[in-house]
C-alpha atoms as a PDB file:
ATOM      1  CA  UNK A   1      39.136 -65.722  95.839  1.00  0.00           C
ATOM      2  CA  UNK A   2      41.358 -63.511  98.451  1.00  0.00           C
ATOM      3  CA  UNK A   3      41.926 -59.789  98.141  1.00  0.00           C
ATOM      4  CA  UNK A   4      45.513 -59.679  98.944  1.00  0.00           C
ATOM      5  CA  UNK A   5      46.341 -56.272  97.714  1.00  0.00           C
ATOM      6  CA  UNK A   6      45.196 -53.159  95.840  1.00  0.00           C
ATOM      7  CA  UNK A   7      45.478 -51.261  92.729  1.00  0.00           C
ATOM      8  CA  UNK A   8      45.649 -47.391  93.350  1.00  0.00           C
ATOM      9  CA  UNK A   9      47.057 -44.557  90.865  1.00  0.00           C
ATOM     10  CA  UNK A  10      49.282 -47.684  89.280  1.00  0.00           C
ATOM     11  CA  UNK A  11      50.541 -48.764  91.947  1.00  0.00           C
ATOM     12  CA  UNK A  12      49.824 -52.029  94.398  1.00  0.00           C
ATOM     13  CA  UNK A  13      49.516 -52.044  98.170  1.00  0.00           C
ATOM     14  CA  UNK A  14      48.152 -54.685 100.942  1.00  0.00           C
ATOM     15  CA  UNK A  15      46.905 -52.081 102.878  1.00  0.00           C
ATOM     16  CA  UNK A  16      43.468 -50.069 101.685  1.00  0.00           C
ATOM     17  CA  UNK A  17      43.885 -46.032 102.049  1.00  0.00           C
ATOM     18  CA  UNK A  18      42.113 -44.848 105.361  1.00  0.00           C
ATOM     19  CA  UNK A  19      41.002 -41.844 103.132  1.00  0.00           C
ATOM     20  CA  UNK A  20      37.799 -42.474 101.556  1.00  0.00           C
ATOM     21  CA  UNK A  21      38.531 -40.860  98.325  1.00  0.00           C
ATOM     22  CA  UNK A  22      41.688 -43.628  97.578  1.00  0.00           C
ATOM     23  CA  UNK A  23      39.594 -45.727  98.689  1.00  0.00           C
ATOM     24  CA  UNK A  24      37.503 -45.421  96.448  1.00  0.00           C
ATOM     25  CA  UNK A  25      39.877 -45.633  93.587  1.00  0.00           C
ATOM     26  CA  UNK A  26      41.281 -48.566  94.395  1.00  0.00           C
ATOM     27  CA  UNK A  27      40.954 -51.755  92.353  1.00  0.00           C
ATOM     28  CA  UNK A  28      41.250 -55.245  94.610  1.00  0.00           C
ATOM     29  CA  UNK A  29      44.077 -57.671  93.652  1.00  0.00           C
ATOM     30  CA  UNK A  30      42.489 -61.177  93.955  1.00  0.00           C
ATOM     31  CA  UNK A  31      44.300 -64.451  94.528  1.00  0.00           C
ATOM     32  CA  UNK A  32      42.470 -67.420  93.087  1.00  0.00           C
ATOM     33  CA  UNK A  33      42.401 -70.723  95.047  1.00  0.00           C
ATOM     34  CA  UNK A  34      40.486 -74.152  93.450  1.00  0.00           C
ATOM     35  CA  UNK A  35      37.444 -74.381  95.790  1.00  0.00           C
ATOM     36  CA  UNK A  36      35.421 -77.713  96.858  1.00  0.00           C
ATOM     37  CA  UNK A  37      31.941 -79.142  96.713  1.00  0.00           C
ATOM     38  CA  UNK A  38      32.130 -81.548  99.686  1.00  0.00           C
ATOM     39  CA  UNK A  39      30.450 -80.242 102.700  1.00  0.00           C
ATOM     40  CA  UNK A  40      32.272 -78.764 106.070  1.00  0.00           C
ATOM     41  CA  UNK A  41      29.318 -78.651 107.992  1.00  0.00           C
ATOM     42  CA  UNK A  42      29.459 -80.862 111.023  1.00  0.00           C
ATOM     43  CA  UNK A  43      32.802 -80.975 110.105  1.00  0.00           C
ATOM     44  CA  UNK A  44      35.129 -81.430 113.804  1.00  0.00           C
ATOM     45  CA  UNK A  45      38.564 -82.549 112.991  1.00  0.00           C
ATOM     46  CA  UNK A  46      41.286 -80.379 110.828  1.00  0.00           C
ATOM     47  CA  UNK A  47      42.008 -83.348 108.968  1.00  0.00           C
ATOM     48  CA  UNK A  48      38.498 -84.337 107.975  1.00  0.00           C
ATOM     49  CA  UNK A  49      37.977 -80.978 105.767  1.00  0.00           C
ATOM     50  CA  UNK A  50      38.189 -81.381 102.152  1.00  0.00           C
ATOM     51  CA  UNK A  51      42.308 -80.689 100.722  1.00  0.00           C
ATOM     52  CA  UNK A  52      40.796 -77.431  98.821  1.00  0.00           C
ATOM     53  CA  UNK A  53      39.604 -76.014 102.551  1.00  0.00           C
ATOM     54  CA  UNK A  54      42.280 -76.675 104.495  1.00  0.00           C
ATOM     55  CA  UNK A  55      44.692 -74.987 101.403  1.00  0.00           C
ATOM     56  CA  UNK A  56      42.662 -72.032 101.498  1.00  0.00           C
ATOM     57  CA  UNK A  57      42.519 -71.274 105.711  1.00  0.00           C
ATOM     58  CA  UNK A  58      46.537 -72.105 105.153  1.00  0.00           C
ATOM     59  CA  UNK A  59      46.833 -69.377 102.925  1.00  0.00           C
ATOM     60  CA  UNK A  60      44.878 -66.821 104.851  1.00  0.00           C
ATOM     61  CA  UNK A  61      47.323 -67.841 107.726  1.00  0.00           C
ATOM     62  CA  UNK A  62      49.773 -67.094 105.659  1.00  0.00           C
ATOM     63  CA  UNK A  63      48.492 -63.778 104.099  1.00  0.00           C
ATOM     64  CA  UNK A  64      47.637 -62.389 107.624  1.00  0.00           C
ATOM     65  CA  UNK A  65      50.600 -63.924 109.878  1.00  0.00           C
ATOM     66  CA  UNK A  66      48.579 -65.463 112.254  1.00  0.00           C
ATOM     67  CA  UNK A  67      47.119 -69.166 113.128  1.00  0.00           C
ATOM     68  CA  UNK A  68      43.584 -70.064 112.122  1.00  0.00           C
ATOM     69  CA  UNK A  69      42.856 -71.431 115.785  1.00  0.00           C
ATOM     70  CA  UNK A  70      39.122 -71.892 115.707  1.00  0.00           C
ATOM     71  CA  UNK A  71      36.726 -72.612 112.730  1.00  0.00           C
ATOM     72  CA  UNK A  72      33.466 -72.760 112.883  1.00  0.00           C
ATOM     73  CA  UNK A  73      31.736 -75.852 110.659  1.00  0.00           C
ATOM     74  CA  UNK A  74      28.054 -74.838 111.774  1.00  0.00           C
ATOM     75  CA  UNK A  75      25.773 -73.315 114.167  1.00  0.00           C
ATOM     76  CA  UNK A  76      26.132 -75.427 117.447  1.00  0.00           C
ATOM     77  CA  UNK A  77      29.115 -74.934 119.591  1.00  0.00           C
ATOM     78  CA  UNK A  78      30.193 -78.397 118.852  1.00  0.00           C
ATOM     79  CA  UNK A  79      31.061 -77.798 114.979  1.00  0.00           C
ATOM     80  CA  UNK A  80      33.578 -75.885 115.671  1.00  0.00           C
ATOM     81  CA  UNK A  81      37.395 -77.099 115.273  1.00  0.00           C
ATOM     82  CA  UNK A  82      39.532 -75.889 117.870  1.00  0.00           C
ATOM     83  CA  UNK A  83      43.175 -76.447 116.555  1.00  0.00           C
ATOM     84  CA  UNK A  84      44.716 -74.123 119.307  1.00  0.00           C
ATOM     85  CA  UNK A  85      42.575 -73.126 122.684  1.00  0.00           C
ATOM     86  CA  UNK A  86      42.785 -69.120 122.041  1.00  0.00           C
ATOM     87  CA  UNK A  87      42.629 -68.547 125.946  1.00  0.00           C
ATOM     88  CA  UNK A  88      45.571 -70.959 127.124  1.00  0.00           C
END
């Protein structure tokens, strides 16, 4: 699931309250994506993640307006798909 939004006082935002007591109050709005089973560790090409993955770091792109450049698939430096160098 993805919080996209909040509930507060009836009515929805994408942005949580900076005060804590609204904060509080608030209720998350959840998005829910079908998930996967097959592994993405190890994992070192975009195209070699299960369909359900790739949907779901498509969507947060999406929700947040920004590329998913880098994604780690495991705890060496080499399981990590770099779609976009963030330095060049």
């Amino acid at each position: 699931r993805i919080c996209n939004g909040y509930l507060l006082k009836g009515w929805q935002t994408d942005i949580l309250p900076a005060g804590a007591e609204d904060a509080a109050e608030c209720v998350p709005v959840y998005e829910s994506l079908p998930g996967w089973r097959d592994t993405t560790v190890g994992v070192k090409r975009y195209q070699d993640l299960p369909a359900n993955a790739r949907t779901y770091l498509e969507r947060m792109e999406a929700i947040c307006g920004v590329p998913v450049d880098m994604i780690s698939t495991g705890a060496d430096r080499e399981e990590t798909i770099v779609r976009r160098h963030p330095f060049k």
